[in-house]
Protein backbone atom coordinates (compact mmCIF):
# COMPACT_ATOMS: atom_id res chain seq x y z
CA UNK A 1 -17.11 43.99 121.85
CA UNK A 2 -15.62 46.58 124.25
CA UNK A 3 -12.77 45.48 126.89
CA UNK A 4 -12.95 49.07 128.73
CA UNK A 5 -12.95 52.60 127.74
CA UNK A 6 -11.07 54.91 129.21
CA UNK A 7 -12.54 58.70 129.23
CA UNK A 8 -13.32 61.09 132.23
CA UNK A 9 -16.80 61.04 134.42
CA UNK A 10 -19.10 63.95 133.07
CA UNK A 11 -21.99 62.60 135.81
CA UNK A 12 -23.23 60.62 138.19
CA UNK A 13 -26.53 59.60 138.95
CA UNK A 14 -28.39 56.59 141.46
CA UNK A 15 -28.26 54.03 138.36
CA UNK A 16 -25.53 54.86 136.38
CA UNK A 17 -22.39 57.30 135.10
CA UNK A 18 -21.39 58.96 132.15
CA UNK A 19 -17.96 58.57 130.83
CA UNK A 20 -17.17 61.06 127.79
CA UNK A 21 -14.32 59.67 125.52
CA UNK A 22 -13.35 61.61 122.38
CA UNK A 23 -16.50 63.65 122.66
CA UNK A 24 -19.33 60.70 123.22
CA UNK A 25 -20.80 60.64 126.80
CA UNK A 26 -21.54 56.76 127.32
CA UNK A 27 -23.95 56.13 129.51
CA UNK A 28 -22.99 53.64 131.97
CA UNK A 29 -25.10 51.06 134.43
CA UNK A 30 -22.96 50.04 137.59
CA UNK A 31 -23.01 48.42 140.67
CA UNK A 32 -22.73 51.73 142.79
CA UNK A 33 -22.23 54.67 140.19
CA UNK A 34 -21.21 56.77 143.46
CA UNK A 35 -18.30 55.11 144.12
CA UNK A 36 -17.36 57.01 141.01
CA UNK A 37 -18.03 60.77 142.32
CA UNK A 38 -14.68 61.18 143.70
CA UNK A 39 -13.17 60.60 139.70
CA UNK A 40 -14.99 63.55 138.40
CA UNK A 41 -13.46 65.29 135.47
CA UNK A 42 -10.42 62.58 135.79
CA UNK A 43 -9.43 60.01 133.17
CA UNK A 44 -10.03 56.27 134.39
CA UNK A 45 -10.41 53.09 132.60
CA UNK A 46 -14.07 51.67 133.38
CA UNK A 47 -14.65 47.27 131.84
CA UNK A 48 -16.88 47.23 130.07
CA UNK A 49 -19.99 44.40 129.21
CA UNK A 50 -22.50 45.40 126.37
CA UNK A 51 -25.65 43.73 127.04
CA UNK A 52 -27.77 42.99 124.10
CA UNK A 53 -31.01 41.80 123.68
CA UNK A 54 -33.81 42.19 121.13
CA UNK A 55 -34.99 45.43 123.00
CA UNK A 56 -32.17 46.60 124.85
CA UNK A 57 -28.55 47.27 124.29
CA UNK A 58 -26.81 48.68 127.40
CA UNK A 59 -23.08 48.83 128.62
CA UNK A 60 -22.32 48.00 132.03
CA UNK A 61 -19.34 48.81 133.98
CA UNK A 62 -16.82 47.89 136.35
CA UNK A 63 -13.60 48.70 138.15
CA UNK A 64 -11.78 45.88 136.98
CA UNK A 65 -11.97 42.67 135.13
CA UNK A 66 -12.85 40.16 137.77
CA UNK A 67 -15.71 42.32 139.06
CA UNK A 68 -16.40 41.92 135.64
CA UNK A 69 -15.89 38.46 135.09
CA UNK A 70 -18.21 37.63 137.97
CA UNK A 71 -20.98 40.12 136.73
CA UNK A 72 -20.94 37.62 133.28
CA UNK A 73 -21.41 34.43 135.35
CA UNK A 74 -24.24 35.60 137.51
CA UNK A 75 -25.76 36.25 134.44
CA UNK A 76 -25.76 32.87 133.53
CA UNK A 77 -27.24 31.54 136.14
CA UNK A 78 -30.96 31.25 135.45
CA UNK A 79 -32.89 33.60 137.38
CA UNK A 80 -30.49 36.38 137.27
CA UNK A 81 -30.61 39.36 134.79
CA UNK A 82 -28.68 42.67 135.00
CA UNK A 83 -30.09 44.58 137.41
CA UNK A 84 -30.48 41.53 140.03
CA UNK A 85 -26.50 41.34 139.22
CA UNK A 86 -25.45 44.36 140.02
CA UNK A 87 -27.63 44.33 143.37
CA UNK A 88 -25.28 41.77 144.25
CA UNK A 89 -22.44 43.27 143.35
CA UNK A 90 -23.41 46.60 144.79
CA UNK A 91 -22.10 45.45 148.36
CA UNK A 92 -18.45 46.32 146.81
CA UNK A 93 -17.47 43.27 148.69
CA UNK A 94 -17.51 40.57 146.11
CA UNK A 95 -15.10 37.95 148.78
CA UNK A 96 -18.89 37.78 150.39
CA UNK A 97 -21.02 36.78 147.65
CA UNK A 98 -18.26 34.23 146.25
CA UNK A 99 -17.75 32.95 149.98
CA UNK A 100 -21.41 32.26 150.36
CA UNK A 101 -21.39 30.35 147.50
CA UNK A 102 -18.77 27.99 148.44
CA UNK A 103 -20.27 27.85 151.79
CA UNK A 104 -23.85 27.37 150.10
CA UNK A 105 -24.77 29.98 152.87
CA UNK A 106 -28.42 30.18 150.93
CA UNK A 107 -29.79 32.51 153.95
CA UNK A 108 -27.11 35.00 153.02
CA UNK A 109 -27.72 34.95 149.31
CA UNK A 110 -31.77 35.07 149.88
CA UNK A 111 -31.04 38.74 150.99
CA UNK A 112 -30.53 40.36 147.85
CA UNK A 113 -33.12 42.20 145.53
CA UNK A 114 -34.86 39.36 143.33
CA UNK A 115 -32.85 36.28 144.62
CA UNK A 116 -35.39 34.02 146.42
CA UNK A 117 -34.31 30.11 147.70
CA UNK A 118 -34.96 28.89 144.42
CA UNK A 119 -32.19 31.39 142.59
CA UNK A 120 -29.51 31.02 145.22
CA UNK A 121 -29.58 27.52 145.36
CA UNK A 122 -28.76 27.72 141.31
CA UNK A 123 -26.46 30.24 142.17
CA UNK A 124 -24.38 27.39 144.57
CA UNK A 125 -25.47 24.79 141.69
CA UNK A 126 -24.12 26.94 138.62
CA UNK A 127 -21.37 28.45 140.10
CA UNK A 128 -20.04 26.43 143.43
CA UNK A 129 -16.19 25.30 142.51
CA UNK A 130 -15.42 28.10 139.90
CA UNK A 131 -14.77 31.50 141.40
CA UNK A 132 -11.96 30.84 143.76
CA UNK A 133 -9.67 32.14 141.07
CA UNK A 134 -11.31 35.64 141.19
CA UNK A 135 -10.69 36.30 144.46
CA UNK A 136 -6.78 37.10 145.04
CA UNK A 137 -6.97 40.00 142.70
CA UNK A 138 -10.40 41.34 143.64
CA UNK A 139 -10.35 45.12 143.09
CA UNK A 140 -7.36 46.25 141.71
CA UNK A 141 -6.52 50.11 141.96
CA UNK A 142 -7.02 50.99 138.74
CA UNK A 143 -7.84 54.71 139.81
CA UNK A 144 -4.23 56.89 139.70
CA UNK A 145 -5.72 59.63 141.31
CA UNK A 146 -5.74 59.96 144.93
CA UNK A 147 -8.86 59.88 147.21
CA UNK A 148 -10.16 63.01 147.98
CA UNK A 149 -10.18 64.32 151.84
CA UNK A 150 -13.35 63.34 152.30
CA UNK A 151 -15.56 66.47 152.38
CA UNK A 152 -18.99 66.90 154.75
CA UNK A 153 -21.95 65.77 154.00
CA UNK A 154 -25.25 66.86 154.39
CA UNK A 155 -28.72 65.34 153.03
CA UNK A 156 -28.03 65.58 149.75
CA UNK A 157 -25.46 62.94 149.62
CA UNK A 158 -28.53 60.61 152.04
CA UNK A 159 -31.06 61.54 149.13
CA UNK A 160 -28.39 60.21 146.18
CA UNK A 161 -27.67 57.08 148.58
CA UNK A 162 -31.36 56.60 148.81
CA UNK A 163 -32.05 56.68 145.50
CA UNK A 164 -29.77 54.42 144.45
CA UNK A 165 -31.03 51.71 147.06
CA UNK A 166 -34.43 52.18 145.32
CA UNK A 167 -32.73 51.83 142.10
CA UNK A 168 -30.81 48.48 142.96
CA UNK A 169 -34.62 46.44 143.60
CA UNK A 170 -34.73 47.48 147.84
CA UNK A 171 -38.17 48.01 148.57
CA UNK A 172 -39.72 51.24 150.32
CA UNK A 173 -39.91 49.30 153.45
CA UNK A 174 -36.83 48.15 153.38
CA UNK A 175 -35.12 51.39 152.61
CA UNK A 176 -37.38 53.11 155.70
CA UNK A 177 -36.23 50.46 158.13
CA UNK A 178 -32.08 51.39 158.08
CA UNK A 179 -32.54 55.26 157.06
CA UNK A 180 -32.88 56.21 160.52
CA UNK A 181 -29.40 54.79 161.68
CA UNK A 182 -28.20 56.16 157.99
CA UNK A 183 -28.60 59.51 159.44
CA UNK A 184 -26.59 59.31 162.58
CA UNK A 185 -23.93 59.31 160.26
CA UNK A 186 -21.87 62.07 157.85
CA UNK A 187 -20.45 59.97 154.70
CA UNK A 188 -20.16 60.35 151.23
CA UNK A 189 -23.02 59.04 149.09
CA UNK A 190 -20.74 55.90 148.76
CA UNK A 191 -20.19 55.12 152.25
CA UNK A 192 -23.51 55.33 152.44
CA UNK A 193 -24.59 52.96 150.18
CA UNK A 194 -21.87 50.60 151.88
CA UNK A 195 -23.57 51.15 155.05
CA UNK A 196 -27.11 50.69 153.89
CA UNK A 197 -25.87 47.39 151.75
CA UNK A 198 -24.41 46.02 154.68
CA UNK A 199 -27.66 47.12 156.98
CA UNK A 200 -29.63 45.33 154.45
CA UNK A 201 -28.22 42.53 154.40
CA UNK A 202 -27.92 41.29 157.94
């Protein structure tokens, strides 16, 4: 139904954004709704997916179209619902995920939130041989602004990353584990979760 809308970001939380367009605030799931805090108050086209079931409706969104397009195929592949999707695409480094496919790198795949051997090996099965095309134009900069400088940050911006780890399926244990080399650091909520992601999935 929706392609993207395009509105400014009213708020950002550990699961998801709101983007108000023509006065409606659209609430927004997303791989790592932080990576959206620097936007505030600006006008930026977010893709859209509008998930429906008999239950739910929700709109998920994405920097561009082939972030998108690969969101839609891991939800075809049996075993994978929305929130196991965007745990995989929360590493904002989809290359990875569509490399270990190829590779059928299994023990790579195993590491995300809810994908056990069973699901990554129908991950390789469903989807081995049809995502090279996504790759070249992976993350487009469809942002005009410019990055902020990045500003310091204190425990706050750990808490949000935190959060948002919990949110994505990472267990208590898990989270524990990294959060002590998490704090030798002073990042934005978003390199944080890029840091944690990548802790994870060693």
């Amino acid at each position: 139904m929706y392609e993207y809308i395009k509105g400014k970001i009213d708020f950002v939380g550990p699961e998801y954004i709101v983007l108000e367009n023509n006065g409606i605030g659209y609430q927004i799931k997303t791989p790592n709704p932080f990576s959206f805090s620097s936007y505030a108050g600006q006008d930026i086209a977010v893709f859209i997916y509008q998930y429906v079931r008999e239950d739910i409706i929700s709109l998920y969104g994405f920097r561009s179209r082939e972030e998108k397009a690969l969101f839609t195929m891991l939800l075809n592949v049996s075993g994978i619902g929305p929130k196991g999707a965007l745990a995989i695409l929360a590493t904002g480094e989809p290359s990875q995920v569509i490399n270990a496919i190829e590779e059928e790198d299994e023990s790579f795949l195993v590491k995300f939130p809810g994908v056990g051997k069973k699901t990554a090996r129908q991950m390789i099965l469903d989807l081995k041989g049809k995502l090279q095309n996504l790759m070249p134009d992976f993350f487009p900069n469809l942002f005009t602004a410019e990055e902020d400088e990045k500003k310091q940050m204190g425990d706050l911006e750990l808490e949000e990353a935190l959060l948002a780890l919990s949110a994505l399926g990472y267990s208590e244990k898990e989270i524990k584990k990294i959060t002590p080399s998490l704090k030798r650091e002073q990042l934005t909520t978003d390199e944080y979760i890029k840091l944690a992601l990548k802790l994870l999935l060693k």
